[in-house]
N, C-alpha and C. Protein backbone atom coordinates (compact mmCIF):
# COMPACT_ATOMS: atom_id res chain seq x y z
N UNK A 1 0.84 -1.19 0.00
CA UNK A 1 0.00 0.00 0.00
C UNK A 1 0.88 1.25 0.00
N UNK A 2 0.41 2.20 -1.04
CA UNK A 2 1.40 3.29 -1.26
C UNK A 2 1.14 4.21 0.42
N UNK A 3 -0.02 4.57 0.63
CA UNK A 3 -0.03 5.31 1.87
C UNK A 3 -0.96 6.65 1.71
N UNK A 4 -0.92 7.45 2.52
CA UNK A 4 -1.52 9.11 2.56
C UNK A 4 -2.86 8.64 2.73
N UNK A 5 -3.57 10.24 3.60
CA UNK A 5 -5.08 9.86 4.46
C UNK A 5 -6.04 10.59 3.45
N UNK A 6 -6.37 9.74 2.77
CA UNK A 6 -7.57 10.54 1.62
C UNK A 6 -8.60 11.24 2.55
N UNK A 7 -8.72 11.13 3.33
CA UNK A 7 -10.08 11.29 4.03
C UNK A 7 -9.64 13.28 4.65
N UNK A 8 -8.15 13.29 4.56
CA UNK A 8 -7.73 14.84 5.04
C UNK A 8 -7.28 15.80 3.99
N UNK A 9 -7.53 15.32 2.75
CA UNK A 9 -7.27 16.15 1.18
C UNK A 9 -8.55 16.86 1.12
N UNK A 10 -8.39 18.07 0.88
CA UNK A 10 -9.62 19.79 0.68
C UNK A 10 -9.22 19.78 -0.74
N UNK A 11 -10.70 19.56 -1.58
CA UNK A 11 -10.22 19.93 -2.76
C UNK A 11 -9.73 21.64 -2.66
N UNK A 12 -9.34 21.82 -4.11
CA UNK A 12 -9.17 23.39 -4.05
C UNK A 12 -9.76 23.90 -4.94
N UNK A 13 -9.64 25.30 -5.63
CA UNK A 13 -10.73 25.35 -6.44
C UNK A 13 -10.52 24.72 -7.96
N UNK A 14 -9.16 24.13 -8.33
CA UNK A 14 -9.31 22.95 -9.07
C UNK A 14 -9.59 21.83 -9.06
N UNK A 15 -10.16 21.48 -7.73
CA UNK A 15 -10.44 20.42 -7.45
C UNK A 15 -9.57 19.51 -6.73
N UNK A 16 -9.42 18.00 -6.81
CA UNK A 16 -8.55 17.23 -5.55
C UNK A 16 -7.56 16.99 -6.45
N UNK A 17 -7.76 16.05 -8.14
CA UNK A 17 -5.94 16.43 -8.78
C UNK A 17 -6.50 16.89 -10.23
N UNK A 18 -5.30 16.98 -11.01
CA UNK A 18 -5.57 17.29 -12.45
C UNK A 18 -4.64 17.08 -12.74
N UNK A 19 -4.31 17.08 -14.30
CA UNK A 19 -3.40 16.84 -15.32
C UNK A 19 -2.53 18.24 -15.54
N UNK A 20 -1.74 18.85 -15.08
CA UNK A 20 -0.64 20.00 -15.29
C UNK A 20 0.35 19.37 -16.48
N UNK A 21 0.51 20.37 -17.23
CA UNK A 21 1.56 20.39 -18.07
C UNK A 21 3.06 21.61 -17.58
N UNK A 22 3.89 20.55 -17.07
CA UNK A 22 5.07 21.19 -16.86
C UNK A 22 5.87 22.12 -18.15
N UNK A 23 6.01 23.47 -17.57
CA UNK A 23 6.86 24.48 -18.81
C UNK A 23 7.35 24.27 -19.20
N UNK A 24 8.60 23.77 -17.81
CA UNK A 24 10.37 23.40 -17.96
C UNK A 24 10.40 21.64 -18.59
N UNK A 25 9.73 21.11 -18.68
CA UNK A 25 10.33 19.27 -18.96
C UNK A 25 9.35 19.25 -20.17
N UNK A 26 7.99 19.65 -20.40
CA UNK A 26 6.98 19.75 -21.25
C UNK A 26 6.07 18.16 -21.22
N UNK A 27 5.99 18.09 -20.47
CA UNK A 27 5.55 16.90 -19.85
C UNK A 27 4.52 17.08 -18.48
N UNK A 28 3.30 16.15 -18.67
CA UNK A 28 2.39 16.02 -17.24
C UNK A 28 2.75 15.38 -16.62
N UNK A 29 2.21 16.25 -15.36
CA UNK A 29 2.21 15.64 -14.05
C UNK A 29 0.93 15.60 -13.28
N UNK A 30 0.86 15.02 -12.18
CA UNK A 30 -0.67 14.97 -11.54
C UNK A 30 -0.25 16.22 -10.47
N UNK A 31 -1.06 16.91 -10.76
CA UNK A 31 -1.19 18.25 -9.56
C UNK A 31 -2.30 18.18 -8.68
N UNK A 32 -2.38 19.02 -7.86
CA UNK A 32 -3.04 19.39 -7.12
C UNK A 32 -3.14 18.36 -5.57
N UNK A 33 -4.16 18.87 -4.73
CA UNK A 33 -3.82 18.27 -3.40
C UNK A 33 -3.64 16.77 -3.52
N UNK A 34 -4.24 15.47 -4.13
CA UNK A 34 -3.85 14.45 -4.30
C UNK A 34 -2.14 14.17 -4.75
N UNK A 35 -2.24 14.93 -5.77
CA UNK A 35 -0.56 14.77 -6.52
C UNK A 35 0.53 15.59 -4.88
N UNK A 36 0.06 16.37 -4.50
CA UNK A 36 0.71 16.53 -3.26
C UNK A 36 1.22 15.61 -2.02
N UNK A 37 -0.01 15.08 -1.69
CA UNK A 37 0.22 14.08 -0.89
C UNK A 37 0.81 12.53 -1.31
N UNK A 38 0.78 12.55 -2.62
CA UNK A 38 1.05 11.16 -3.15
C UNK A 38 2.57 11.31 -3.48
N UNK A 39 3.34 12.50 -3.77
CA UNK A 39 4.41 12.82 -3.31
C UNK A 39 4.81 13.18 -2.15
N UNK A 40 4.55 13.33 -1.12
CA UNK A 40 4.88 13.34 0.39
C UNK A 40 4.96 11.83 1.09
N UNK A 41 3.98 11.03 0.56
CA UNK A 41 4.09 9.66 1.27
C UNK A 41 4.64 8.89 0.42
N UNK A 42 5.11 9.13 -0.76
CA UNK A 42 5.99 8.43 -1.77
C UNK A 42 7.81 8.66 -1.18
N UNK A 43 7.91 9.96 -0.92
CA UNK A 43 8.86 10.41 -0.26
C UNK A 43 9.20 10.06 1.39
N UNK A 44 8.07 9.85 1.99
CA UNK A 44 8.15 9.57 3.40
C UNK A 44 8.38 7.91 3.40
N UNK A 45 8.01 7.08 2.58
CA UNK A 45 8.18 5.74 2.35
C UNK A 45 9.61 5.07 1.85
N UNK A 46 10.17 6.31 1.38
CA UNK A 46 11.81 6.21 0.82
C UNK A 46 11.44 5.81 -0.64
N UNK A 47 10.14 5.56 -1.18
CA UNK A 47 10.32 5.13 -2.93
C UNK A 47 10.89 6.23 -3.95
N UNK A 48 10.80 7.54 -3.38
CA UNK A 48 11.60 8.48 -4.08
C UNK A 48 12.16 9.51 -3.16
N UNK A 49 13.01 9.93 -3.77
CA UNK A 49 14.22 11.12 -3.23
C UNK A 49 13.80 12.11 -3.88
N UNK A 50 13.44 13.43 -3.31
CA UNK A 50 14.25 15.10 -4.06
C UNK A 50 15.50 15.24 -3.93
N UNK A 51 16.20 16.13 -4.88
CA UNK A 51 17.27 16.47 -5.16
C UNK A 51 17.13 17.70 -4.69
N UNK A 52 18.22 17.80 -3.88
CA UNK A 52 18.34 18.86 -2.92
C UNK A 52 19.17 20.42 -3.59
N UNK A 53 18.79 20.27 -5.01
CA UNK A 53 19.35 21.40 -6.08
C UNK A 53 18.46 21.73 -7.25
N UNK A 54 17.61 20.94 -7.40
CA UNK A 54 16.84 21.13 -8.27
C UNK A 54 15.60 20.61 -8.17
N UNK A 55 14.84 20.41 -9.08
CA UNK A 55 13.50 19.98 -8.95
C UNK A 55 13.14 18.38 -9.26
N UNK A 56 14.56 18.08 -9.64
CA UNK A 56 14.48 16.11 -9.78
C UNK A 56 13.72 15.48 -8.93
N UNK A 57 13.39 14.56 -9.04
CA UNK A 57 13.32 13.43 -8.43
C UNK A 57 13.89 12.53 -8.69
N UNK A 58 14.20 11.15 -7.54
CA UNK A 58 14.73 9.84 -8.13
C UNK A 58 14.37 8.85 -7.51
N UNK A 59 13.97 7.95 -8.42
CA UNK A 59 13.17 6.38 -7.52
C UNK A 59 14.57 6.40 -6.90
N UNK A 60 14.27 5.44 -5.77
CA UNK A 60 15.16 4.74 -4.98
C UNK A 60 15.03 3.06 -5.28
N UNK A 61 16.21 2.67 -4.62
CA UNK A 61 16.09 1.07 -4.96
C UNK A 61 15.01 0.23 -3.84
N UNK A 62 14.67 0.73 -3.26
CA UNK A 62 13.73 0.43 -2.63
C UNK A 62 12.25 0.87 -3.15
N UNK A 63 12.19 2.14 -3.98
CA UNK A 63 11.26 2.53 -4.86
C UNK A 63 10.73 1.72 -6.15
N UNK A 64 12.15 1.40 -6.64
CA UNK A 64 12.00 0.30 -7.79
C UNK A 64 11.21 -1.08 -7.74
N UNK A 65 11.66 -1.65 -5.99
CA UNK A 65 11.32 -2.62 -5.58
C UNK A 65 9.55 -2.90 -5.55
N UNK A 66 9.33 -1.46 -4.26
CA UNK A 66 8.04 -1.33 -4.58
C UNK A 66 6.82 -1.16 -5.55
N UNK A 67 7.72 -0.19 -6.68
CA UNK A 67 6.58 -0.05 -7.50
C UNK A 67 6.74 -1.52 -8.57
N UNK A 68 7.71 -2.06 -8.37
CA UNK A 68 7.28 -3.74 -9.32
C UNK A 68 6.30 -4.54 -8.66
N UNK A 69 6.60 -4.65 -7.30
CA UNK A 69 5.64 -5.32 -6.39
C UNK A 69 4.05 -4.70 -6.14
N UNK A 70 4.15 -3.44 -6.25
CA UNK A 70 2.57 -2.94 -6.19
C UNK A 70 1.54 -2.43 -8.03
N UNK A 71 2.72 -2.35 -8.87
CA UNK A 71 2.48 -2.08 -9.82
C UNK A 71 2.78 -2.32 -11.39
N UNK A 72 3.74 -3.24 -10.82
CA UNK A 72 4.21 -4.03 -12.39
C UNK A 72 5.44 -3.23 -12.95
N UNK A 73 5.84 -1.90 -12.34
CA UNK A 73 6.65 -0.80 -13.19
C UNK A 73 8.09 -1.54 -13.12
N UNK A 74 9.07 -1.61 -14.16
CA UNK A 74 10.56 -1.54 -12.98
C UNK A 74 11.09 -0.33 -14.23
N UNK A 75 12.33 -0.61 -14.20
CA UNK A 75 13.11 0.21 -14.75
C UNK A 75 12.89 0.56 -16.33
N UNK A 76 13.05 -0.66 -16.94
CA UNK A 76 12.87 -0.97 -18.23
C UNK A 76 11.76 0.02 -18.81
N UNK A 77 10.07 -0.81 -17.99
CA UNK A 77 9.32 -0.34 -18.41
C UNK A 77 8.88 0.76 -18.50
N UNK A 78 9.72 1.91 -17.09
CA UNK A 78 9.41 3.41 -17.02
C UNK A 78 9.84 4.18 -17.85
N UNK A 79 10.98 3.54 -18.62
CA UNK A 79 11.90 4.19 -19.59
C UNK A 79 10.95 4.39 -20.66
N UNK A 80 10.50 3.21 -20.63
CA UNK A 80 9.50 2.83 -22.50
C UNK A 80 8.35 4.49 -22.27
N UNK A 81 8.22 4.37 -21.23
CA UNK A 81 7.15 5.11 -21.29
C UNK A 81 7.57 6.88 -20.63
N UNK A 82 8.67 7.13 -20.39
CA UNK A 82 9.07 8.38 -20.05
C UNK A 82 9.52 9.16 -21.15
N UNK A 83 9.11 10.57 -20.99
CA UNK A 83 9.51 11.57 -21.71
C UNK A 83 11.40 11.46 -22.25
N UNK A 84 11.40 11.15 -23.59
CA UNK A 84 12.62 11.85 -24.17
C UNK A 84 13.30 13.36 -24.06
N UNK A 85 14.15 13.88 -23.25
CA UNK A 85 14.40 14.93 -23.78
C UNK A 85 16.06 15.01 -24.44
């Protein structure tokens, strides 16, 4: 189980998430208070790291682990499906 208390997310006036298109990478992301918290307990779980210089992120090997085990993803397949830049 990934984690975070659905039951304490306020939508906002976009609502709980949406589809954002990032400026800088040109690529979506899930925003809003869901996409918030699903990065906070993704991060609090150790499956990903911020980069303490920029706006990266990075699975962890313990991230990798998890999301094969909860979701089928590993390395390979995130590639197939991640933005080229």
């Amino acid at each position: 189980m990934i984690g975070g208390d659905l039951t304490a997310l306020r939508p906002t006036r976009n609502g709980l998430a949406r589809q954002c298109l990032d400026w800088t990478e040109r690529s979506h992301h899930l925003a809003g208070p869901l996409g918030v918290q699903l990065m906070r307990a993704l991060c609090a779980a150790g499956w990903l790291r911020r980069s303490s210089s920029s706006r990266t992120i990075q699975v962890t090997p313990k991230g990798w682990a998890a999301l094969k085990a909860q979701l089928d993803i590993d390395q390979n397949s995130a590639a197939l499906i991640a933005p080229q830049m």
